[in-house]
C-alpha atoms as a PDB file:
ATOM      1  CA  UNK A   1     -23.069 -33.581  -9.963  1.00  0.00           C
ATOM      2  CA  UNK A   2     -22.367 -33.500  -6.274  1.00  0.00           C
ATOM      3  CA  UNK A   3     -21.076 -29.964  -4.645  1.00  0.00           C
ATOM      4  CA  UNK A   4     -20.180 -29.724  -0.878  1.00  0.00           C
ATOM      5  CA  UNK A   5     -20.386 -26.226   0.321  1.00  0.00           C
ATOM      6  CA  UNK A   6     -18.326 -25.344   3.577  1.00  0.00           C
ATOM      7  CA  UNK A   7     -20.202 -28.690   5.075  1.00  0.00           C
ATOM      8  CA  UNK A   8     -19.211 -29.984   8.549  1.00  0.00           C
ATOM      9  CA  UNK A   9     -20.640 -32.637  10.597  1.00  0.00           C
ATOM     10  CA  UNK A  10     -20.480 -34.226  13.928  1.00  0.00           C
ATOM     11  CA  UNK A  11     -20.933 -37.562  16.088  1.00  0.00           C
ATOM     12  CA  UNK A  12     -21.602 -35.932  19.247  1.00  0.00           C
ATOM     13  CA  UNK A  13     -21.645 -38.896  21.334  1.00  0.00           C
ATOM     14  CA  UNK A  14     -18.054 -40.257  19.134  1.00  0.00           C
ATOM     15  CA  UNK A  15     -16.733 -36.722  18.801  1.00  0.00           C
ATOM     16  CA  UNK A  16     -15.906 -37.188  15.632  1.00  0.00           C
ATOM     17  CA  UNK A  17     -16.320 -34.512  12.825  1.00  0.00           C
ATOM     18  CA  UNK A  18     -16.166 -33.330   8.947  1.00  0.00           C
ATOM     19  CA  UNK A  19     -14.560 -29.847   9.239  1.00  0.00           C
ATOM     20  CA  UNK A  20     -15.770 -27.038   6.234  1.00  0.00           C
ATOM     21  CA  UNK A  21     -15.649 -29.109   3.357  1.00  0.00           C
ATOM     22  CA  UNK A  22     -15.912 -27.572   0.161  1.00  0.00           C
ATOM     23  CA  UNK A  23     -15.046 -30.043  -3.247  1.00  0.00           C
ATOM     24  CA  UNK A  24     -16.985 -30.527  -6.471  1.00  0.00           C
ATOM     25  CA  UNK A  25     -17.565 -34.222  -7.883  1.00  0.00           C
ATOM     26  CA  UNK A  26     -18.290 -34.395 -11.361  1.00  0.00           C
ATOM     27  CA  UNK A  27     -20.873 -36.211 -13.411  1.00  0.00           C
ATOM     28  CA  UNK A  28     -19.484 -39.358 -14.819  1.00  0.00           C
ATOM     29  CA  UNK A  29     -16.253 -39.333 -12.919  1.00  0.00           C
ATOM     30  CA  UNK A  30     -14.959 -42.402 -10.597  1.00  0.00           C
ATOM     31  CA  UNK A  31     -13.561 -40.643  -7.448  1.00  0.00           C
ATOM     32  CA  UNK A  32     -11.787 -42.270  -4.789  1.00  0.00           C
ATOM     33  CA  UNK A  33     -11.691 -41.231  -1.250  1.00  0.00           C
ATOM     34  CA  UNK A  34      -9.303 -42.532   0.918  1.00  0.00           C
ATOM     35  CA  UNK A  35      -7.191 -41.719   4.276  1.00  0.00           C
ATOM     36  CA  UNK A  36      -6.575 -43.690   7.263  1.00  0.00           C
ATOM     37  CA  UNK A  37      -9.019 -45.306   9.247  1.00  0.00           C
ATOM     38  CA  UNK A  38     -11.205 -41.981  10.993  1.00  0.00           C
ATOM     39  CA  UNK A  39     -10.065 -39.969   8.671  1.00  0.00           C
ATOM     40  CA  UNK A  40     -13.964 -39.103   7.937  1.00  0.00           C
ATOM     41  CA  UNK A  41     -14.399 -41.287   4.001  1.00  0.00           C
ATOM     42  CA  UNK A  42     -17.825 -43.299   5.626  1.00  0.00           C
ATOM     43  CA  UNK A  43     -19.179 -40.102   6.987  1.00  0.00           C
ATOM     44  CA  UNK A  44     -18.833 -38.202   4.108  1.00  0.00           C
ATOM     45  CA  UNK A  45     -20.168 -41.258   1.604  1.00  0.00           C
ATOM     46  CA  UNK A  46     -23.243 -41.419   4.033  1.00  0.00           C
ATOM     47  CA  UNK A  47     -23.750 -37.512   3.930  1.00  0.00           C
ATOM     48  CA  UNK A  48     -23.774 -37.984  -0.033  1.00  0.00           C
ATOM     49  CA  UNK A  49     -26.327 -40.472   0.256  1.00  0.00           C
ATOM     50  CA  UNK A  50     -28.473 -38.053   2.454  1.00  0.00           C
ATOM     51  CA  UNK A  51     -28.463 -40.822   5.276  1.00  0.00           C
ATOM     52  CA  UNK A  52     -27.242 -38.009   7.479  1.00  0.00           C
ATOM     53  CA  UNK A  53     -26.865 -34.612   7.338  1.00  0.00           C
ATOM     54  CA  UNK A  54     -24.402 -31.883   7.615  1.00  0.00           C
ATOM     55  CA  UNK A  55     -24.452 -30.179  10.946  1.00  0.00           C
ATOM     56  CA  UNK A  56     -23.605 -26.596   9.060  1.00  0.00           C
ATOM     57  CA  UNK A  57     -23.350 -25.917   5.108  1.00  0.00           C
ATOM     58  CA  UNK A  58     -25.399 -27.470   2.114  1.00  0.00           C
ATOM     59  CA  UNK A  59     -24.697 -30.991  -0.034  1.00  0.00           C
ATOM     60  CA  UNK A  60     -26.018 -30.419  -3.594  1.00  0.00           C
ATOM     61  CA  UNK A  61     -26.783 -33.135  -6.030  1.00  0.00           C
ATOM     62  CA  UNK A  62     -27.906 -31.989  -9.939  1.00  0.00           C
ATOM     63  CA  UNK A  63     -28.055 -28.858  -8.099  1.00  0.00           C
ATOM     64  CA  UNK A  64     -30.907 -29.601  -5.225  1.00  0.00           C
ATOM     65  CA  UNK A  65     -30.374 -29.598  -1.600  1.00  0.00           C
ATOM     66  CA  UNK A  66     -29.888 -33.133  -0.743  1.00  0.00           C
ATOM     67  CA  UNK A  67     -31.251 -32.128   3.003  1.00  0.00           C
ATOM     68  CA  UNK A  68     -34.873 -31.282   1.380  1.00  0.00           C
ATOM     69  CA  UNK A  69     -34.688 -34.406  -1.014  1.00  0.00           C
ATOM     70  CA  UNK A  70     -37.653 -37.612  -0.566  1.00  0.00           C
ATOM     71  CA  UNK A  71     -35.631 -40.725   0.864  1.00  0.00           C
ATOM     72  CA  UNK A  72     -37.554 -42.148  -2.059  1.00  0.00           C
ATOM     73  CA  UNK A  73     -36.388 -40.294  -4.497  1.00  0.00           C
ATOM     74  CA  UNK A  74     -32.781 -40.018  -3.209  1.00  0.00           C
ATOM     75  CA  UNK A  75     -33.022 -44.142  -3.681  1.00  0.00           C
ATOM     76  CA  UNK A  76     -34.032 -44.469  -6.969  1.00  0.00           C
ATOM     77  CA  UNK A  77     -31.207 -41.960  -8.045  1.00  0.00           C
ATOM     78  CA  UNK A  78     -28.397 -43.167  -6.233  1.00  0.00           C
ATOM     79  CA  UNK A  79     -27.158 -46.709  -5.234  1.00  0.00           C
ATOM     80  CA  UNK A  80     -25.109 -47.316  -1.490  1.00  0.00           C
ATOM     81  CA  UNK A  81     -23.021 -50.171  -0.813  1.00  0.00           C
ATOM     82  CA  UNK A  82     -22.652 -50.236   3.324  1.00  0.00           C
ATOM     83  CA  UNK A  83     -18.534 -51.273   4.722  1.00  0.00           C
ATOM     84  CA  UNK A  84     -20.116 -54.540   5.749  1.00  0.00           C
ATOM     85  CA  UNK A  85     -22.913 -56.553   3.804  1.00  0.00           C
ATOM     86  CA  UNK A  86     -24.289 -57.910   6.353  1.00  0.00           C
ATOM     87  CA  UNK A  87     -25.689 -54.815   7.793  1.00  0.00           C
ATOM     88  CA  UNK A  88     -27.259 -54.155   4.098  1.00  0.00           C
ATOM     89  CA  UNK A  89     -28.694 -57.381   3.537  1.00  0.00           C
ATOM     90  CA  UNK A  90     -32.139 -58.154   4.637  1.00  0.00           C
ATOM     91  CA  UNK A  91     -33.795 -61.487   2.476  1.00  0.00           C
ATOM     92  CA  UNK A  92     -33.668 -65.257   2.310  1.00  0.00           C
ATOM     93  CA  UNK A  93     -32.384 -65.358  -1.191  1.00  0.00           C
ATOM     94  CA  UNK A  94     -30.119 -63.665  -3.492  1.00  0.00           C
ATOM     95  CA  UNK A  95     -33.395 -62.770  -6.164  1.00  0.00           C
ATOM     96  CA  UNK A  96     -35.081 -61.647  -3.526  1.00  0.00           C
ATOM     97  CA  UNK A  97     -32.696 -59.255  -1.999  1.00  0.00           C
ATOM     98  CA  UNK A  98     -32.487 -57.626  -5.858  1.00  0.00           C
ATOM     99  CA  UNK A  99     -36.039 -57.396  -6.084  1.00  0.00           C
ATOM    100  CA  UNK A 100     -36.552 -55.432  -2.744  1.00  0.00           C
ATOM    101  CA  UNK A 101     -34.272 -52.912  -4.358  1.00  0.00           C
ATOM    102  CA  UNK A 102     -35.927 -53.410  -7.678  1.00  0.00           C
ATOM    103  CA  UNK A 103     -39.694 -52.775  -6.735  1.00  0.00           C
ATOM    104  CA  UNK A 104     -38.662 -49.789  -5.109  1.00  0.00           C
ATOM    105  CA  UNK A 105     -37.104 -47.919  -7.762  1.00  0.00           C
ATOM    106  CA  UNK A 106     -38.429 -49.619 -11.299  1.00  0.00           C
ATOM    107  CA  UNK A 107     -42.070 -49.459 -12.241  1.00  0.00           C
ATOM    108  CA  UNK A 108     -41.383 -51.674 -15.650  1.00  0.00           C
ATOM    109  CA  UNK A 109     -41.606 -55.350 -14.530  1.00  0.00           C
ATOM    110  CA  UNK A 110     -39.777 -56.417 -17.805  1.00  0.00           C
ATOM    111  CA  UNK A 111     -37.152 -53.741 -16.958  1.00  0.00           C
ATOM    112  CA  UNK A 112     -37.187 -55.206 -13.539  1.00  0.00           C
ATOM    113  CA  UNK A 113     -36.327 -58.504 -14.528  1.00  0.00           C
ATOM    114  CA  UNK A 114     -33.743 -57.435 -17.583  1.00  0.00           C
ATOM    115  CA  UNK A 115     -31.698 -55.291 -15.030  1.00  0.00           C
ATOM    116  CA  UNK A 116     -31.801 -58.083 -12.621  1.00  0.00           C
ATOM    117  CA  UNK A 117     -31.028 -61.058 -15.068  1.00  0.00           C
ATOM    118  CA  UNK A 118     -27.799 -58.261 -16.176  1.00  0.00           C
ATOM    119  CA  UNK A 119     -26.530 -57.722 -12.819  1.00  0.00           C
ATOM    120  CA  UNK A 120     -26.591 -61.476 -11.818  1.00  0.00           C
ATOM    121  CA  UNK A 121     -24.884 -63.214 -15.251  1.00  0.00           C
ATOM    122  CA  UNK A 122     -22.554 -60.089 -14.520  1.00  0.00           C
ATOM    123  CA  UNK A 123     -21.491 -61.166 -10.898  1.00  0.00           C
ATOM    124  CA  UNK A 124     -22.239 -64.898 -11.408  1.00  0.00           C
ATOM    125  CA  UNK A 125     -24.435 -64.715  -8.526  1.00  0.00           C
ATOM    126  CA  UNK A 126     -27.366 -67.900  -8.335  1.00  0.00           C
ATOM    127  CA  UNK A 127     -30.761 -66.361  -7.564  1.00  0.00           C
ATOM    128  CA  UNK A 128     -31.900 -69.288  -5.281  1.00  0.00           C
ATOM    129  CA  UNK A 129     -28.422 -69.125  -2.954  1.00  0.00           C
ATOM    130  CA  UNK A 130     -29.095 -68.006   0.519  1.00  0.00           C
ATOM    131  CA  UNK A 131     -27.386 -64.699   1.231  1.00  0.00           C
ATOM    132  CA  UNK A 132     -26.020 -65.765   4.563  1.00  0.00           C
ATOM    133  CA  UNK A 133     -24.817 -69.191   3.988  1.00  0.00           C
ATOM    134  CA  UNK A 134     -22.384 -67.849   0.923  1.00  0.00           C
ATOM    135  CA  UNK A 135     -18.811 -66.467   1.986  1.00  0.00           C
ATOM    136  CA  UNK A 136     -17.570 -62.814   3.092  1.00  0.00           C
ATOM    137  CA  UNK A 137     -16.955 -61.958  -0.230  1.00  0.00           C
ATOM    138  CA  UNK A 138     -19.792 -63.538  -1.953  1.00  0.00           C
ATOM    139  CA  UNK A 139     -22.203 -61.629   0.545  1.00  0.00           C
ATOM    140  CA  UNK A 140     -20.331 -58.426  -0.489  1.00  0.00           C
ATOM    141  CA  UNK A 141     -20.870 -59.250  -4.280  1.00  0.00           C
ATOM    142  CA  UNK A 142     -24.958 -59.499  -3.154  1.00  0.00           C
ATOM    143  CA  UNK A 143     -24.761 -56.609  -1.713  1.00  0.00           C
ATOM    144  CA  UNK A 144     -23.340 -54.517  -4.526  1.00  0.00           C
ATOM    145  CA  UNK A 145     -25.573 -56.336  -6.947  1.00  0.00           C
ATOM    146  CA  UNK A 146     -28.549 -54.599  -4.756  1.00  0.00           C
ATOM    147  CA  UNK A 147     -26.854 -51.567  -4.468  1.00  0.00           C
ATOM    148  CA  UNK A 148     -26.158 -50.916  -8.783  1.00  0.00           C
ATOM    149  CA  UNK A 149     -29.191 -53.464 -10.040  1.00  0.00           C
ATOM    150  CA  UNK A 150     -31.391 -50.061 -10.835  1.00  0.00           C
ATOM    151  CA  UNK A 151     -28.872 -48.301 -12.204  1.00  0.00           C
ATOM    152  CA  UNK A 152     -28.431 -45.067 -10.193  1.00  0.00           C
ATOM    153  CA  UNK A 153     -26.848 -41.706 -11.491  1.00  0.00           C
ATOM    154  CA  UNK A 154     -24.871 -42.026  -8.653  1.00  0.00           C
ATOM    155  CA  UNK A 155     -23.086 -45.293  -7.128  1.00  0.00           C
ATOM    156  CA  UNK A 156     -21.463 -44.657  -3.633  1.00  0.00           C
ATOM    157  CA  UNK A 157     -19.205 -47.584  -2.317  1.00  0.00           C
ATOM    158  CA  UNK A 158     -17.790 -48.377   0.783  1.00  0.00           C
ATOM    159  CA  UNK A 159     -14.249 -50.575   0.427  1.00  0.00           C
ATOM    160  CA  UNK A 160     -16.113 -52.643  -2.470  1.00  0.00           C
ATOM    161  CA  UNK A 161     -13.523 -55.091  -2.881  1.00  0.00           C
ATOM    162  CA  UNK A 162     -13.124 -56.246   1.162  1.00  0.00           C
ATOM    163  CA  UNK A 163     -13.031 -59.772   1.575  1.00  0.00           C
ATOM    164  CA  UNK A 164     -12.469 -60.548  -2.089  1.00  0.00           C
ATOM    165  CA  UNK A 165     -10.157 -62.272  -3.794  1.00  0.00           C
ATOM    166  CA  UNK A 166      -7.841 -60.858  -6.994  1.00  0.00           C
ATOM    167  CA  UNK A 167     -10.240 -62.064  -9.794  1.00  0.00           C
ATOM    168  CA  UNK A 168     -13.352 -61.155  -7.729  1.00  0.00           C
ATOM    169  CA  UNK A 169     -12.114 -58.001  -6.992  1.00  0.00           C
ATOM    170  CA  UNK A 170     -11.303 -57.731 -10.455  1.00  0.00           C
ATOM    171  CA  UNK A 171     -14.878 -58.844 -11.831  1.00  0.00           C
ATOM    172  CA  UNK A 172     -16.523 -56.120  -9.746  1.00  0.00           C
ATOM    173  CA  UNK A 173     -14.301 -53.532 -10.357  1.00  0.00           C
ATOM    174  CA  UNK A 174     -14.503 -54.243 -14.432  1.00  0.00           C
ATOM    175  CA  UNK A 175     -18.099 -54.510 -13.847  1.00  0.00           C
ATOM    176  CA  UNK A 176     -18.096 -51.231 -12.131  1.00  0.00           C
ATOM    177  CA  UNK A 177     -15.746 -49.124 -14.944  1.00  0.00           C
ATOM    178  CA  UNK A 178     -18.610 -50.256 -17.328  1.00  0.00           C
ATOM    179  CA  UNK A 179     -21.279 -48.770 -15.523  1.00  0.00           C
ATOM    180  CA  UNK A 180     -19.495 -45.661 -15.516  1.00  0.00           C
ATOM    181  CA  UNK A 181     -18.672 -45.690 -18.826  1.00  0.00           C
ATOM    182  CA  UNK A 182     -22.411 -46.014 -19.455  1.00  0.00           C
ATOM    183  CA  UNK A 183     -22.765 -43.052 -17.527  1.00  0.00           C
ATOM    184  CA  UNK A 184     -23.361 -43.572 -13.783  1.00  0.00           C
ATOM    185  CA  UNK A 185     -20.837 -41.457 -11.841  1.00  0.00           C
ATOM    186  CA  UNK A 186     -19.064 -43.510  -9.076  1.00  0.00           C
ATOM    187  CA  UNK A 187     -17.825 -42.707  -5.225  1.00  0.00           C
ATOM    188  CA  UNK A 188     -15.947 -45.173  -3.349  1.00  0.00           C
ATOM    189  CA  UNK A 189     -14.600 -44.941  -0.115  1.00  0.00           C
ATOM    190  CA  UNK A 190     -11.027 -46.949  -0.919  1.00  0.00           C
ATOM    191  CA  UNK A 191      -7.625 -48.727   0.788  1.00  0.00           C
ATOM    192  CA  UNK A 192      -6.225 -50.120  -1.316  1.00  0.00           C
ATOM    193  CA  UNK A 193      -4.168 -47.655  -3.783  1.00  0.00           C
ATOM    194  CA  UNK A 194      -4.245 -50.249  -6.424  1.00  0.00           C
ATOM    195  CA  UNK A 195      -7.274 -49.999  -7.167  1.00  0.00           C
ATOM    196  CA  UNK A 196      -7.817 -46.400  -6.912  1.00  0.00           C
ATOM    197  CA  UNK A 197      -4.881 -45.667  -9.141  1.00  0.00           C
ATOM    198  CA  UNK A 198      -6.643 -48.937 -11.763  1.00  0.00           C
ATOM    199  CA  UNK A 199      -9.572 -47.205 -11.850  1.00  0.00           C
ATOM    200  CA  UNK A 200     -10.283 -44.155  -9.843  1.00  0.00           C
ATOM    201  CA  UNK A 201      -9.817 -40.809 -12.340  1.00  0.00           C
ATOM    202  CA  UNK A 202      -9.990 -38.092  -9.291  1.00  0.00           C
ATOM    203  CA  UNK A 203      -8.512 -38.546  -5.592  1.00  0.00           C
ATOM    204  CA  UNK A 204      -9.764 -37.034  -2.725  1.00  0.00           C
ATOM    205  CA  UNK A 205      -7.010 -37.670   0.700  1.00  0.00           C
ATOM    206  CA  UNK A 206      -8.592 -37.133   3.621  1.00  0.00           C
ATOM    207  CA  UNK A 207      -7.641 -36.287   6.991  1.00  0.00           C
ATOM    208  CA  UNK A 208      -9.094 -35.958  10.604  1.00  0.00           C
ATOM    209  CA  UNK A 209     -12.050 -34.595   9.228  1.00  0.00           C
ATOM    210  CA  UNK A 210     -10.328 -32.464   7.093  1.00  0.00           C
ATOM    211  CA  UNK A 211      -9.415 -32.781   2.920  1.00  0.00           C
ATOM    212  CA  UNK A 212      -5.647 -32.449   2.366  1.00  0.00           C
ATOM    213  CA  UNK A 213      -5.489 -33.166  -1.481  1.00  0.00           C
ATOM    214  CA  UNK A 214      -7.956 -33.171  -3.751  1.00  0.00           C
ATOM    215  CA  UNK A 215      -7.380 -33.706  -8.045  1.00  0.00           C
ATOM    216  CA  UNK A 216      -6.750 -36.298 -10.438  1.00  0.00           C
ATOM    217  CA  UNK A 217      -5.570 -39.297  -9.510  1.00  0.00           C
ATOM    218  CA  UNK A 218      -1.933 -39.795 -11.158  1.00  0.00           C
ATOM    219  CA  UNK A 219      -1.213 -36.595  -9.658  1.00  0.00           C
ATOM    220  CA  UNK A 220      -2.301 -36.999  -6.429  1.00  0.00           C
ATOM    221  CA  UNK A 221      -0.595 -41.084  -5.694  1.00  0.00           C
ATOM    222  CA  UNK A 222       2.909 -39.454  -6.708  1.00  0.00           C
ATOM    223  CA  UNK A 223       2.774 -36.329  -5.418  1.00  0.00           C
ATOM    224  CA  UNK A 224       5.042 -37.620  -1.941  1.00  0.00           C
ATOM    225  CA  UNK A 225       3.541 -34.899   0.588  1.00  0.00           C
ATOM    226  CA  UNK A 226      -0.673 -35.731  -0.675  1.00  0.00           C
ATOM    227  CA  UNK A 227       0.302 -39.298   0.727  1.00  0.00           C
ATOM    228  CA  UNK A 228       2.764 -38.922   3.787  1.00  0.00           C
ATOM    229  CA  UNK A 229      -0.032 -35.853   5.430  1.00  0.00           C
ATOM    230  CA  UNK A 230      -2.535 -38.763   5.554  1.00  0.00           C
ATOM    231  CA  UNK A 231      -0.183 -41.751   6.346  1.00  0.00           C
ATOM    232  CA  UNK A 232      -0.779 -43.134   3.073  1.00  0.00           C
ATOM    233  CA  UNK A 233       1.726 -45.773   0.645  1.00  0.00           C
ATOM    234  CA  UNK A 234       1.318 -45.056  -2.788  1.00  0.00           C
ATOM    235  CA  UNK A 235       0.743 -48.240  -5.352  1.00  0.00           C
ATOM    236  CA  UNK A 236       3.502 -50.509  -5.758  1.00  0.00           C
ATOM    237  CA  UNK A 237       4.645 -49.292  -9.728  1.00  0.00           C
ATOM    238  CA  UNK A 238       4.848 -45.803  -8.132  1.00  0.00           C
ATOM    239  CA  UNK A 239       6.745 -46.181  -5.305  1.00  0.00           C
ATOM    240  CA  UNK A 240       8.805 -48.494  -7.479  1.00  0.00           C
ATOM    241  CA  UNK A 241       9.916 -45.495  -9.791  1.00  0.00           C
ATOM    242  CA  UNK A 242      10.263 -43.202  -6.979  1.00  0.00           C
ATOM    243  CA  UNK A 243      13.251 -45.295  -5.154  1.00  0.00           C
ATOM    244  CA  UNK A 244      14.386 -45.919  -8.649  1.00  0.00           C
ATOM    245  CA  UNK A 245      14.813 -42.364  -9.238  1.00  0.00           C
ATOM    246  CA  UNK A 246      15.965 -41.187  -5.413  1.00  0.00           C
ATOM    247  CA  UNK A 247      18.880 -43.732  -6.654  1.00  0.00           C
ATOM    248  CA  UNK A 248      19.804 -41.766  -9.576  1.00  0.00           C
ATOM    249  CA  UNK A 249      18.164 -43.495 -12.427  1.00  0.00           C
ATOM    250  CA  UNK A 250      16.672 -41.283 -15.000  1.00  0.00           C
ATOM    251  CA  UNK A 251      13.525 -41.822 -17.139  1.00  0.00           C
ATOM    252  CA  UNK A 252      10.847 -42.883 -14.671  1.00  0.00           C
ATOM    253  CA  UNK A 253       8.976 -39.893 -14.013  1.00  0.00           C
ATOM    254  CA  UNK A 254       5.469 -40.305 -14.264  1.00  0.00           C
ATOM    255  CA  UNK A 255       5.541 -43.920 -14.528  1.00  0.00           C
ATOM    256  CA  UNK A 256       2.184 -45.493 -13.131  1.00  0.00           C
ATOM    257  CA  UNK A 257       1.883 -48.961 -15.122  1.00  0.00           C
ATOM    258  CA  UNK A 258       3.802 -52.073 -15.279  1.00  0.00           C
ATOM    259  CA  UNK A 259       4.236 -51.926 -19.029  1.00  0.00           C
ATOM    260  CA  UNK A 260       5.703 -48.580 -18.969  1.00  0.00           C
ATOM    261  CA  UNK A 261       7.938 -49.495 -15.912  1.00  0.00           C
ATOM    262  CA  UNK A 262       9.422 -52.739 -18.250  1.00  0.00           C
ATOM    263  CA  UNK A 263       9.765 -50.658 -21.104  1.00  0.00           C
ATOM    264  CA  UNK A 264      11.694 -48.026 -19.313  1.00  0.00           C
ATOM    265  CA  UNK A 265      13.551 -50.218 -17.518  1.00  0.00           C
ATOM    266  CA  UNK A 266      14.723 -52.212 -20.744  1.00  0.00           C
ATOM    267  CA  UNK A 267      15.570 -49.186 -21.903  1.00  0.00           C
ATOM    268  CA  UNK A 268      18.236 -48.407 -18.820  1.00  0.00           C
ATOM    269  CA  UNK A 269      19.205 -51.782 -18.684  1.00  0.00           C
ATOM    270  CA  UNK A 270      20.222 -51.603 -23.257  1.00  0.00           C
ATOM    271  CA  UNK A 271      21.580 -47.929 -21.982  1.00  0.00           C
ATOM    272  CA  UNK A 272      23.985 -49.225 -19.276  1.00  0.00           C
ATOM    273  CA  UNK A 273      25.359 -52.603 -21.525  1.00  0.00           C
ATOM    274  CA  UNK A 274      26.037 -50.402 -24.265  1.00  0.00           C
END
């Protein structure tokens, strides 16, 4: 779906830069892209959106040059949530911030109103609420709600779940894995490895500018080296069978989930007692 050929870009005035990049995304895939902070993830999400553009090499989406796409038509088809909703935001009320995105990108007003009735019972988000009076992470649910209420091919996000607690982050990520499961392939720019390992299926690490690993995601949060190059913990169950094993236990390669981590552990634990 989205093919970066030997792209590089620069903030002149911030000197900061996307070296030749060259990685594929495919249709219908989540992919995570994480680092440490300047490591390059919001410049690259915005040069997938088209809101910028590389300063050498092509971006390709369904195989067009994103460069010589309509901003119009590059809206309709994709979906961008922005690092901090209150840069993204822009009504007095939460129906009225889906409908700026909705009137923009669905000529059906029935459809209009079924994908915006979806996306609010979805979020439990109240129509009449004023944007700016709700919390940090309710304002981040509106703005994700106006981000995926057309649903895009394509739904970049930027740290989705900041400012959210465990069951909201859950709600929107749950909400998000059935959107792609319904087809819309999903980007998001990602910190928190507990997610990404949850529900990202590809990783991309990146690193001053510069990708260090790029494949699927159980691969990439225990391979040690994909991590340490970009300063990078892996998630907790991981890490947790890692040490396990550097202390001489056997069994708990590959282990990524807390079931399987009980299970093997019960299994050491009936091994050592017997």
């Amino acid at each position: 779906m989205i093919r970066f050929e030997k792209v590089s870009f620069s903030y002149m005035e911030e000197g900061s830069t996307l070296q030749d990049l060259s990685f594929t995304i495919e249709k219908g895939s989540i992919t995570a892209l994480v680092g440490a902070n300047g490591a390059g993830k919001t410049t690259l999400a915005k040069l997938i959106r088209g809101l910028i553009h590389p300063t050498a090499g092509r971006i390709l989406f369904e195989e067009e040059d994103i460069s010589k796409c309509k901003a119009s038509t590059l809206a309709a088809r994709m979906g961008y949530l922005f690092q901090n909703p209150d840069r993204q935001i822009c009504k007095n009320t939460v129906g009225e911030e889906l409908d700026f995105t909705l009137e923009r990108t669905v000529q059906d007003p029935i459809e209009r109103q079924r994908l915006k009735d979806d996306v609010l019972n979805a979020l439990q988000l109240d129509p009449a609420d004023e944007p700016f009076l709700l919390s940090r992470g309710e304002r981040q649910k509106v703005a994700l709600a106006s981000a995926l209420v057309h649903r895009p091919q394509l739904l970049i996000l930027d740290e989705p779940t900041t400012g959210l607690d465990y069951k909201e982050c859950t709600q929107i990520m749950e909400y998000v894995q059935a959107l792609n499961r319904q087809g819309v392939t999903v980007v998001m720019v990602c910190h928190d490895m507990e997610i990404v390992l949850d529900y990202a299926d590809h990783v991309i690490v990146m690193h001053s500018g510069k990708i260090t690993a790029d494949g699927k995601t159980r691969q990439i949060l225990q391979d040690p080296t994909a991590l340490t190059s970009s300063a990078l913990l892996p998630p907790q169950i991981i890490g947790l069978a890692a040490r396990l094993m550097a202390d001489g236990y056997s069994g708990f390669e590959g282990i990524c989930t807390v079931d399987a981590m009980a299970t093997q552990i019960e299994a050491a634990r009936k091994a050592v007692t017997a």
